[in-house]
Protein backbone atom coordinates (compact mmCIF):
# COMPACT_ATOMS: atom_id res chain seq x y z
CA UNK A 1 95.75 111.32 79.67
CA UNK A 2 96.46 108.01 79.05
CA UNK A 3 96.49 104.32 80.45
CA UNK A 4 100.67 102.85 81.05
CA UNK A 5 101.50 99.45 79.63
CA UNK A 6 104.27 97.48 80.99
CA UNK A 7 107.12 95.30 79.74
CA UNK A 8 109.70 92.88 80.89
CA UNK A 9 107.69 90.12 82.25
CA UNK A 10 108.97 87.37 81.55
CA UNK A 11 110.32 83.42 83.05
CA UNK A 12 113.48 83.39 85.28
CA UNK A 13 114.94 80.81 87.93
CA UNK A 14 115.03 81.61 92.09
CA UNK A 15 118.02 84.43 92.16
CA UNK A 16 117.78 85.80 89.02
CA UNK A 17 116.58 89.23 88.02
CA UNK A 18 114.23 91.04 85.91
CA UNK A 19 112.87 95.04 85.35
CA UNK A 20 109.88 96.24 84.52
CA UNK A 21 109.08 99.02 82.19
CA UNK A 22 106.00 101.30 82.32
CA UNK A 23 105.26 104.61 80.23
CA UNK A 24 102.43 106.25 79.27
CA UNK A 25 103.15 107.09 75.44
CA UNK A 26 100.83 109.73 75.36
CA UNK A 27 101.26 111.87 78.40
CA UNK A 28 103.75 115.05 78.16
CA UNK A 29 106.45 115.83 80.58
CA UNK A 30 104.78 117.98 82.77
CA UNK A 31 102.14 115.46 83.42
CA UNK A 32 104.51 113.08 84.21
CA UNK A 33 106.36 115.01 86.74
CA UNK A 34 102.80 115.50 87.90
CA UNK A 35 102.20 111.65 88.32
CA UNK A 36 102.18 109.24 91.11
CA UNK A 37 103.14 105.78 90.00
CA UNK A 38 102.90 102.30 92.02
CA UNK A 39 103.71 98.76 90.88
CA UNK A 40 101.10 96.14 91.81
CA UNK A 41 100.72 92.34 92.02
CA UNK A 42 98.42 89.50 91.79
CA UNK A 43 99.30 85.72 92.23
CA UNK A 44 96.68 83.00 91.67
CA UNK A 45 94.32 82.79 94.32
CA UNK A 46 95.63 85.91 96.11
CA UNK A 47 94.52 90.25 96.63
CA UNK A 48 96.23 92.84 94.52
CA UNK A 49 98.75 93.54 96.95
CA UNK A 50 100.82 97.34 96.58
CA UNK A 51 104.31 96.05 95.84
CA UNK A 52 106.19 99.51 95.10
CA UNK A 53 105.46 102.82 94.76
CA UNK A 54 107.08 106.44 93.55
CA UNK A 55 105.47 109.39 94.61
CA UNK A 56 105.85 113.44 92.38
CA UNK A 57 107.58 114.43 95.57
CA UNK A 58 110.31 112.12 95.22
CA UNK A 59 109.25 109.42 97.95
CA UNK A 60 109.21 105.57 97.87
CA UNK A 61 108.12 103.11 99.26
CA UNK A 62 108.08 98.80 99.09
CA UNK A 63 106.15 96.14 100.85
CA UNK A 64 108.33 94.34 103.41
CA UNK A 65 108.80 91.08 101.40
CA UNK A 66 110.58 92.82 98.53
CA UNK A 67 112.49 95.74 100.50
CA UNK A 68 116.64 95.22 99.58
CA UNK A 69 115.49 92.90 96.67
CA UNK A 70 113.44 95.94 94.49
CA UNK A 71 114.17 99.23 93.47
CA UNK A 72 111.82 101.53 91.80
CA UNK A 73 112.80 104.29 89.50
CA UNK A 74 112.00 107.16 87.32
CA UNK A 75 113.35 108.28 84.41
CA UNK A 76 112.12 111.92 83.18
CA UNK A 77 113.57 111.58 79.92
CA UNK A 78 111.85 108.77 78.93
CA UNK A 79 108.80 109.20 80.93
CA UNK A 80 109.03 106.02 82.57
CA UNK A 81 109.09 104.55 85.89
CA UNK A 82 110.57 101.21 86.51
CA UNK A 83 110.53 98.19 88.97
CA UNK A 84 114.64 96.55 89.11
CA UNK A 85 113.81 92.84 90.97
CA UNK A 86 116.45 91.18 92.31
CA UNK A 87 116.88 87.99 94.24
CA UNK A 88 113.57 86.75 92.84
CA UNK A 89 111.90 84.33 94.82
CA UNK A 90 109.42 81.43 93.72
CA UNK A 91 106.60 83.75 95.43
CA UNK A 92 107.41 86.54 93.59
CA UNK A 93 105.23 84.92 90.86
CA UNK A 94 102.37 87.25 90.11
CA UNK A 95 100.79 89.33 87.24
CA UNK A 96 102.52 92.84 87.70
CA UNK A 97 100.18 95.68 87.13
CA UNK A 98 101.47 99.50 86.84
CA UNK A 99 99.10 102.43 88.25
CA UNK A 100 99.37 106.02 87.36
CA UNK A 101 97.70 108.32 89.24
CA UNK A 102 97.11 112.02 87.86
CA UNK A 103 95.16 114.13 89.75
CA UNK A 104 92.93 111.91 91.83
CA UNK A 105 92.30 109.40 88.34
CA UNK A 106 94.36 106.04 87.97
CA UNK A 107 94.99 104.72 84.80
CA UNK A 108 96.01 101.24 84.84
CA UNK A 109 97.93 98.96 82.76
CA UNK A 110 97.06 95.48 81.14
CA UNK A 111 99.63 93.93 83.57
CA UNK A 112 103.36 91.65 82.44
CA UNK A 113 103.88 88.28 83.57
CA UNK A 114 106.49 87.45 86.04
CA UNK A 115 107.04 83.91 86.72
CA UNK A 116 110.17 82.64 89.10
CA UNK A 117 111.07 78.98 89.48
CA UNK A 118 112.85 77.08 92.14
């Protein structure tokens, strides 16, 4: 059904903001109203850590250290969900990974850069 890629990685100073991007070109609507989507993370030397995530029912949820500072979203028409960071911190700086998940199978994307400085 198709593995997401992401976009808007990218280089920004302590404060600033960035969003992420993730579709699936190939799915159709109704699979995408089927999926579940989460945004990941991985910083040198540390787990993949569950940073975001958007549920088919409509339900969110964030990892402590980024609550008030992210927002994910979903956009039907475009068939992409998307991570809005805010307030980016130095330890923010990770690989950020998008996860579909369609009927018990994740598809997984080749991950976008994120890299804050102080």
């Amino acid at each position: 059904q198709g593995d997401p890629g992401e976009s808007g990685g990218g280089s920004v100073q302590a404060g600033g903001s960035l969003k992420l991007s993730c579709r699936a070109p190939r799915i159709i609507l109704s699979v995408f109203w089927e999926d579940d989507y989460g945004w990941f993370r991985q910083a040198p030397g540390k787990q993949l850590e569950l940073v975001a995530s958007s549920s088919s029912g409509g339900n969110t949820q964030y990892v402590d250290s980024v609550k008030e500072r992210f927002i994910i979203s979903r956009d039907n028409s475009r068939k992409s969900v998307y991570l809005l960071m805010n307030g980016l911190k130095p330890e923010d700086t990770a690989v950020y990974y998008c996860r579909r998940s369609y009927r018990r199978q994740d598809y997984w994307g080749p991950g976008t850069q994120v890299t804050v400085s102080s």
